[in-house]
Protein backbone atom coordinates (compact mmCIF):
# COMPACT_ATOMS: atom_id res chain seq x y z
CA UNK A 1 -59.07 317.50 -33.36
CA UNK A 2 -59.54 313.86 -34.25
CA UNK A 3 -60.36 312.63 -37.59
CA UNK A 4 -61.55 309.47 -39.20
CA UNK A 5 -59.55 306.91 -40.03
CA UNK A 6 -59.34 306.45 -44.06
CA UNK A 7 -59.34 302.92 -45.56
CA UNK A 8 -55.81 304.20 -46.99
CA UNK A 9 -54.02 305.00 -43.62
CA UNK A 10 -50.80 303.21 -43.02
CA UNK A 11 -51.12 302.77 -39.47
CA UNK A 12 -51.08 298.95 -38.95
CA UNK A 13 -54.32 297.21 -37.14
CA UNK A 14 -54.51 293.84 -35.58
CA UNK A 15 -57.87 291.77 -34.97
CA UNK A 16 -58.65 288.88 -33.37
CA UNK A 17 -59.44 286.00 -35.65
CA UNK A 18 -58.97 283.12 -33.26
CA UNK A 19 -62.94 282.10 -32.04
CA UNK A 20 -61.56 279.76 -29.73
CA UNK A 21 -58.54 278.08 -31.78
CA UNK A 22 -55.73 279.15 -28.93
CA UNK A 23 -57.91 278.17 -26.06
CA UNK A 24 -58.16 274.69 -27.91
CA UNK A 25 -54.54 274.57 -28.94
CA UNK A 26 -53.31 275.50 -25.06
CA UNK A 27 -55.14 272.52 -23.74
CA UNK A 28 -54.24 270.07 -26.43
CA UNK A 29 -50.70 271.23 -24.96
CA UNK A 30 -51.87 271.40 -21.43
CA UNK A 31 -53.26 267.62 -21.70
CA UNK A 32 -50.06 266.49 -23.65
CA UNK A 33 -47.83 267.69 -20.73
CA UNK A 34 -49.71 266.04 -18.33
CA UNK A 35 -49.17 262.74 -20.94
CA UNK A 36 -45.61 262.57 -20.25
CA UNK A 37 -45.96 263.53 -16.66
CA UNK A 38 -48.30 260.15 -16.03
CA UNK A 39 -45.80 258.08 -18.21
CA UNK A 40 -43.32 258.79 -16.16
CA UNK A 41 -44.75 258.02 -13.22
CA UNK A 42 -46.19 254.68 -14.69
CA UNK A 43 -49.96 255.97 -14.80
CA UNK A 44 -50.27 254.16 -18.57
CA UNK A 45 -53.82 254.28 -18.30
CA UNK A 46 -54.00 258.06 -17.40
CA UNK A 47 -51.40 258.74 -19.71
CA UNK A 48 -53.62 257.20 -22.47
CA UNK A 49 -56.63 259.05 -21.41
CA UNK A 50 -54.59 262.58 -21.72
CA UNK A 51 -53.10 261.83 -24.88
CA UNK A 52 -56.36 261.00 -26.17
CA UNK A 53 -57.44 264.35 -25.10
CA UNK A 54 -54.41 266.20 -26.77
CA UNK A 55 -55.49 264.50 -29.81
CA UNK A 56 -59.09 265.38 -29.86
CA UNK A 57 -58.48 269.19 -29.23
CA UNK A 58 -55.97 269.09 -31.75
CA UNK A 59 -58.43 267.90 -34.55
CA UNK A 60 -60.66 270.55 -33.13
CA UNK A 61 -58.39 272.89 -33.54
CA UNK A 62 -57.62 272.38 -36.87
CA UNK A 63 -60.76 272.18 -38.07
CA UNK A 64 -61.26 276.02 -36.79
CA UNK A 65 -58.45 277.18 -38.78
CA UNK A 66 -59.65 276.22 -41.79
CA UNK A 67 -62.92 277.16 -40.80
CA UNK A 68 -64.85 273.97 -41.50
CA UNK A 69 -66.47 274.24 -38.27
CA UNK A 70 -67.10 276.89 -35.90
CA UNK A 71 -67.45 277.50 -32.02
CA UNK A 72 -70.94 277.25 -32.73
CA UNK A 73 -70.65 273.99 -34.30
CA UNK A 74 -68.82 272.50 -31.89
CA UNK A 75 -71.40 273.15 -28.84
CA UNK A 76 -74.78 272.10 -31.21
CA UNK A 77 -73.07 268.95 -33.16
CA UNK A 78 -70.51 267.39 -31.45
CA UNK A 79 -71.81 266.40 -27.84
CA UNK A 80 -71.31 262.60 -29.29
CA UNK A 81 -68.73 261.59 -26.41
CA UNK A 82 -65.02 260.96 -26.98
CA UNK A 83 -65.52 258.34 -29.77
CA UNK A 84 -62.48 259.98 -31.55
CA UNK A 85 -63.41 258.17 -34.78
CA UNK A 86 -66.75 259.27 -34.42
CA UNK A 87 -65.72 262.86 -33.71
CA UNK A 88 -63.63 263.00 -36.34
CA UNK A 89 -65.70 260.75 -39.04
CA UNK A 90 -68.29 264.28 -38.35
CA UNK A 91 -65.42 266.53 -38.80
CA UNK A 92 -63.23 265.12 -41.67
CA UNK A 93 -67.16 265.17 -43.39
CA UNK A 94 -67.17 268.67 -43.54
CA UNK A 95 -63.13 269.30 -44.13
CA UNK A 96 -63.75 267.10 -47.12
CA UNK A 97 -66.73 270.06 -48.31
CA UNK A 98 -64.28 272.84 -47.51
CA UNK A 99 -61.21 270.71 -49.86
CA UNK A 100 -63.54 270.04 -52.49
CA UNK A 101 -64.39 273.78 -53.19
CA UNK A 102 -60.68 274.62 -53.25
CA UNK A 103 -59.84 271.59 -55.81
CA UNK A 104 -62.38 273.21 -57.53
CA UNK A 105 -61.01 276.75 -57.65
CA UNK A 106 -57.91 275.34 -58.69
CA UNK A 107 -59.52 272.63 -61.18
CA UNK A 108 -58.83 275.15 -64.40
CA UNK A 109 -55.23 275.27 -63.99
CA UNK A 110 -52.65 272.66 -65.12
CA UNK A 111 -49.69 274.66 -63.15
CA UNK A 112 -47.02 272.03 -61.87
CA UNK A 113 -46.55 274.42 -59.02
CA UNK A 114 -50.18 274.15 -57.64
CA UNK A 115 -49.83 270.11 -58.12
CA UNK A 116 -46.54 269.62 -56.11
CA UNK A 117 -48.69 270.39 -53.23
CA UNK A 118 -50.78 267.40 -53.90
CA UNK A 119 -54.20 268.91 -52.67
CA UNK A 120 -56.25 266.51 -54.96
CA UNK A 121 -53.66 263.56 -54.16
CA UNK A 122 -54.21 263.97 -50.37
CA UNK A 123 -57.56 264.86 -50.76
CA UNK A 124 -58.59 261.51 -52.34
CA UNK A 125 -56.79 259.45 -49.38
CA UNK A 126 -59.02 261.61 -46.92
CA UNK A 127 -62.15 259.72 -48.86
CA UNK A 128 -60.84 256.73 -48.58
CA UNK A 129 -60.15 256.93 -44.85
CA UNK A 130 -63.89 258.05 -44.46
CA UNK A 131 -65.12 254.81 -45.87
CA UNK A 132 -63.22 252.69 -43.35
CA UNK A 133 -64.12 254.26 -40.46
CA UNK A 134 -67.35 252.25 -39.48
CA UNK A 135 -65.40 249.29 -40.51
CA UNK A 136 -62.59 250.56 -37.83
CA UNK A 137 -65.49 251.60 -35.48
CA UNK A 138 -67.03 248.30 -35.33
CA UNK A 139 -63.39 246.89 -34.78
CA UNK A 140 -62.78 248.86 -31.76
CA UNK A 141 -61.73 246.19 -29.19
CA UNK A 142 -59.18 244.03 -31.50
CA UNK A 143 -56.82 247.56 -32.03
CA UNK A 144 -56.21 247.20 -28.38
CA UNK A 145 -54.16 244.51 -28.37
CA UNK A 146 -52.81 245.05 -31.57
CA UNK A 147 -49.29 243.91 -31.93
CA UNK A 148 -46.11 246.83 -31.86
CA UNK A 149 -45.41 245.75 -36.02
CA UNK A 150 -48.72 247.14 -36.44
CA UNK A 151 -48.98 250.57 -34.61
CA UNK A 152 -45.03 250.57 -36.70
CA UNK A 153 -46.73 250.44 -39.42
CA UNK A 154 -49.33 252.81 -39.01
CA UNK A 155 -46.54 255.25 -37.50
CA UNK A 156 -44.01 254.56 -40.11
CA UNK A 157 -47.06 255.78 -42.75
CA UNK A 158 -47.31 258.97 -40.65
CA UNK A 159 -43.17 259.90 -40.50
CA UNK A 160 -44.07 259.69 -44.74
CA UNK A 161 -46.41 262.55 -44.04
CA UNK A 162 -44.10 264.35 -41.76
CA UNK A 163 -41.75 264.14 -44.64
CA UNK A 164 -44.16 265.80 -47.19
CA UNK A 165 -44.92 268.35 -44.42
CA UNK A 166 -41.00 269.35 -43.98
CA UNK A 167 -40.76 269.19 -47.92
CA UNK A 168 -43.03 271.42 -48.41
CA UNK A 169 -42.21 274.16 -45.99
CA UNK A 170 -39.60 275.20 -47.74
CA UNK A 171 -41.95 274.89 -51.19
CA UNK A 172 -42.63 278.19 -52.95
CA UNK A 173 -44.78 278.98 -56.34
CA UNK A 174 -43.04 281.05 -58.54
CA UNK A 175 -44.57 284.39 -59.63
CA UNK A 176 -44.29 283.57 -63.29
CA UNK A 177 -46.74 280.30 -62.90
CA UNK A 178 -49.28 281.92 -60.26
CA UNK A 179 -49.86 284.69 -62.72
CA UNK A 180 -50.55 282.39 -65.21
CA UNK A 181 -52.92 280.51 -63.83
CA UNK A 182 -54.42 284.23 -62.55
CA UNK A 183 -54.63 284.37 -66.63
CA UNK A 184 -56.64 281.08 -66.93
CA UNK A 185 -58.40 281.48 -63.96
CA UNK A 186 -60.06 284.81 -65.90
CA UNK A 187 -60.42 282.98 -68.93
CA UNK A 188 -62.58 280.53 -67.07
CA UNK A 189 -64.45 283.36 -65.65
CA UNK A 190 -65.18 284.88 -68.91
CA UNK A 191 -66.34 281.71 -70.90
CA UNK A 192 -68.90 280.95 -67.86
CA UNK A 193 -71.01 284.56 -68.45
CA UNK A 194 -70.71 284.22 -72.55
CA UNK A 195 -72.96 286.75 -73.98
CA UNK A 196 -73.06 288.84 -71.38
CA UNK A 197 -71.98 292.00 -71.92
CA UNK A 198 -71.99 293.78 -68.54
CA UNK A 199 -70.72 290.52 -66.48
CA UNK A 200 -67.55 290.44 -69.14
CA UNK A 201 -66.97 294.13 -68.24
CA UNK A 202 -67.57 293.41 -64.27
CA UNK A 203 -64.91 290.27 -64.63
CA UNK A 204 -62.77 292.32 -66.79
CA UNK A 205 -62.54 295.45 -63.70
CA UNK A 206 -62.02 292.80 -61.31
CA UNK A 207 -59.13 291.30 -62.89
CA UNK A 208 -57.93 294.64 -64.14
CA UNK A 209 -57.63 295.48 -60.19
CA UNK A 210 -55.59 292.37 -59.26
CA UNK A 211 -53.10 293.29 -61.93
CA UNK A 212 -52.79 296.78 -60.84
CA UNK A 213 -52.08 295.29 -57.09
CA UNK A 214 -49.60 292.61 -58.09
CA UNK A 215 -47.52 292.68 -55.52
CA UNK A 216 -49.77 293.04 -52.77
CA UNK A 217 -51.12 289.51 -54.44
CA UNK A 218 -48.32 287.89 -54.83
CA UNK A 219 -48.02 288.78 -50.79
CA UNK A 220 -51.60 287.27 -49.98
CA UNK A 221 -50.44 284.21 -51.95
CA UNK A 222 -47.10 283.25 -52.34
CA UNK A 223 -45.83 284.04 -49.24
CA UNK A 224 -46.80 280.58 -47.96
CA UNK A 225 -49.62 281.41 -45.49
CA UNK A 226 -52.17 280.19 -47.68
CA UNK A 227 -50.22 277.25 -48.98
CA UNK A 228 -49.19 276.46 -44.82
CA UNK A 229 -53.15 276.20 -43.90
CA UNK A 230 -54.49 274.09 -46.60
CA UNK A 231 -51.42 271.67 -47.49
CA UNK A 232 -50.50 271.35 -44.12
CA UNK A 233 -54.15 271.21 -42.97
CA UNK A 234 -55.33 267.94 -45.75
CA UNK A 235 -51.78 266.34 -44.45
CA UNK A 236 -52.46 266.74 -40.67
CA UNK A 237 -55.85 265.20 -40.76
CA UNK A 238 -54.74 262.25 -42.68
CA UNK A 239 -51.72 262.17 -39.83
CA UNK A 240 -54.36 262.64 -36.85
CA UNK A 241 -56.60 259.75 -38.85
CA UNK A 242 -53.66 256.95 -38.54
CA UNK A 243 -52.83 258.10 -34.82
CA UNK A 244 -56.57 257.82 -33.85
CA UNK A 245 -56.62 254.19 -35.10
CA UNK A 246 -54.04 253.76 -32.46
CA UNK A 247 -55.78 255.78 -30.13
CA UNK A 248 -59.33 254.31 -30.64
CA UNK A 249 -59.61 251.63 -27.83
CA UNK A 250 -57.80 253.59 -25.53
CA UNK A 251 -60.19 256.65 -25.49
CA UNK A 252 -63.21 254.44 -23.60
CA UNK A 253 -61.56 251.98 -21.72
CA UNK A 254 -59.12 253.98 -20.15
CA UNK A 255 -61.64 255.87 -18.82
CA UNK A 256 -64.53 253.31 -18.44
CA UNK A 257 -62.51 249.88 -17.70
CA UNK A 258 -64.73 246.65 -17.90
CA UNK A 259 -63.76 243.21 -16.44
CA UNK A 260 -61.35 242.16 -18.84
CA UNK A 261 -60.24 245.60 -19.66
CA UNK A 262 -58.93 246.82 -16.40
CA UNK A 263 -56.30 249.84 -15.68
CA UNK A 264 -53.99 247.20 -14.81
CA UNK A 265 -53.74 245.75 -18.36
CA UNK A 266 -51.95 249.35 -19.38
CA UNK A 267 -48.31 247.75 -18.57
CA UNK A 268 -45.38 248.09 -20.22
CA UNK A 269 -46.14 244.32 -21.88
CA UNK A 270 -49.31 246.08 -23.93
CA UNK A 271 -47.75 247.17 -27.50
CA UNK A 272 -49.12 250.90 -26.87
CA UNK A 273 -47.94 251.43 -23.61
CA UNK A 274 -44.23 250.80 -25.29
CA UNK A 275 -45.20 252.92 -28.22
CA UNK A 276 -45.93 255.72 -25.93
CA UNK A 277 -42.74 257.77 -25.74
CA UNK A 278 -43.25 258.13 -29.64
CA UNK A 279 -46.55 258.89 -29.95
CA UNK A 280 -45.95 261.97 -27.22
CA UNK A 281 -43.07 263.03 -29.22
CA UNK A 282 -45.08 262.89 -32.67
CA UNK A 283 -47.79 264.98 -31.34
CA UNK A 284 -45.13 267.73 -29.87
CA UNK A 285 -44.24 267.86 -33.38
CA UNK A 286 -47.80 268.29 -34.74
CA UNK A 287 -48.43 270.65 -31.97
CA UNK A 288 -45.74 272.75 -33.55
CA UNK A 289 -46.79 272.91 -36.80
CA UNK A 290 -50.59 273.59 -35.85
CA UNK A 291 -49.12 276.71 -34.14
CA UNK A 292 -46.94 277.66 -37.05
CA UNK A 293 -50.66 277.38 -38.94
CA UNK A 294 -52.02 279.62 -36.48
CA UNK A 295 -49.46 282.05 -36.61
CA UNK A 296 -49.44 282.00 -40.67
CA UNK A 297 -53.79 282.12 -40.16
CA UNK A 298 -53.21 285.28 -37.76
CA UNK A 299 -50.40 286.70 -40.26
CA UNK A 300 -52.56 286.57 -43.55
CA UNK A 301 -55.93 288.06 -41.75
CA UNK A 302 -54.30 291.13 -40.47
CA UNK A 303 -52.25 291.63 -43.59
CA UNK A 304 -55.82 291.84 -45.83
CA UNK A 305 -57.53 293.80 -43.03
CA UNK A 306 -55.19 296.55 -43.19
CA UNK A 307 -55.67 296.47 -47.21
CA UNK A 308 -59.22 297.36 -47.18
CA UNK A 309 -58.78 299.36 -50.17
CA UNK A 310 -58.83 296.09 -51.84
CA UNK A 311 -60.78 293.52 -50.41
CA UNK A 312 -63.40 296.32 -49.91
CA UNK A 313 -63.47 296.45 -53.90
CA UNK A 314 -64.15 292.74 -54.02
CA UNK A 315 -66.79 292.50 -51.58
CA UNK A 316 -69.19 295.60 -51.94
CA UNK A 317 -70.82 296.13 -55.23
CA UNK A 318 -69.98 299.89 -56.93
CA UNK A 319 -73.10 301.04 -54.66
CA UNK A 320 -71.06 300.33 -51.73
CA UNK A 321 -73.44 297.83 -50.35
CA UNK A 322 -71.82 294.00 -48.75
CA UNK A 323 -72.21 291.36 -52.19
């Protein structure tokens, strides 16, 4: 005789969360193999024009993971060509939103753990890229002859990030600081609804819940899937920013060549062309840790969906209806 399936049963579930992030992901990977391919066979144009590609799903790609856009998005707003500072001047707008309400959240705590990750550090160089990029825009023609000390430089800038990126996947929070800033973050809670009785006493059973669930918490959040999608996330897009300076010419002109931008200018005397090799290999490497994103993403969904017990007390009221 079959039976319904309580919200307590062990058996472990799996959804799909993904909304087209591994269809993007496979051909930023599909267009990046066919990169090195072209290079190889001294197609420096073509190779351009698929590296360009890998680099546009990528930013796509990680913009779905932290869900600043959606599928949806992405087929009403962003028909605007393959400018790729264009594309991602619209995307890095609304990653910026999405940052800004987690700085918030975090805003009440002083915990050295939370600011090792440098959210609001990284954060405030993602504004300052977004008021270059008309500047850059407008510029679009000189960065294709730019000299090799130059794309070094930008490249050099990006190795920094990889740095931070390596640093801190290895990074954890301690229990004894999260908790305490669990502690101020119901403090904060409590001093907003002053005089309110009942809201106190809602806040209160809220709180009261995470406690009795600490380790289940401390699973959610200090297991590093949350701190893998949002530090490695802010870092990435200031990564993919410097690499689409580099990338910017290269995006129209090797597919629409004029008269004194021909395919036959992509030779191994043009700065990029010898900057190539290392600009595939870089974005192998941020391939890799977009997946390990995705896989963290995929990791922390399923874990919470097979602990309805608890997220279902956080997101019905006591009536059982959706908040």
């Amino acid at each position: 005789m079959n039976r319904k399936r309580s919200v307590e049963d062990t058996e472990t579930k799996t959804i799909d969360f993904d909304d087209g992030i591994t269809c993007y992901f496979k051909i930023a990977e599909r267009d990046l193999l066919a990169s090195n391919v072209l290079f190889r066979n001294k197609l420096y144009a073509h190779a351009a024009f698929f590296i360009q590609q890998s680099i546009e799903k990528s930013l796509i790609c990680l913009a779905l993971l932290i869900d600043a856009i959606n599928k949806k998005d992405l087929k009403q707003k962003y028909k605007r060509g393959h400018d790729l500072m264009l594309f991602y001047e619209d995307q890095l707008k609304l990653i910026l939103d999405k940052i800004e309400q987690v700085i918030k959240l975090l805003s009440f705590s002083n915990n050295e753990s939370f600011r090792k990750l440098q959210i609001q550090k990284n954060y405030r160089k993602l504004q300052k890229l977004l008021s270059v990029i008309k500047n850059i825009r407008a510029a679009k023609e000189q960065f294709f002859f730019v000299k090799t000390a130059e794309i070094d430089r930008y490249l050099n800038e990006i190795n920094e990030n990889m740095l931070f990126l390596k640093e801190i996947s290895t990074y954890k929070i301690s229990g004894k600081n999260f908790w305490s800033s669990v502690h101020k973050f119901k403090s904060k809670f409590q001093s907003l609804v002053q005089g309110d009785g009942r809201a106190k006493e809602e806040i209160e059973l809220a709180f009261n819940m995470v406690y009795t669930n600490k380790k289940l918490i401390e699973k959610i959040f200090l297991n590093k899937q949350v701190i893998l999608l949002w530090s490695n996330a802010i870092t990435l897009f200031n990564v993919y920013f410097l690499l689409s300076i580099i990338i910017l010419p290269h995006a129209k002109y090797s597919r629409y060549p004029n008269k004194d931008l021909s395919p036959l200018v992509y030779n191994k005397r043009l700065p990029f062309v010898r900057r190539v090799p290392r600009i595939l290999k870089l974005q192998q490497n941020l391939l890799g840790k977009i997946n390990v994103m995705i896989t963290a993403k995929r990791r922390l969904i399923n874990f919470i969906v097979n602990k309805k017990h608890l997220t279902n007390y956080f997101l019905t009221d006591k009536k059982g209806k959706g908040v």
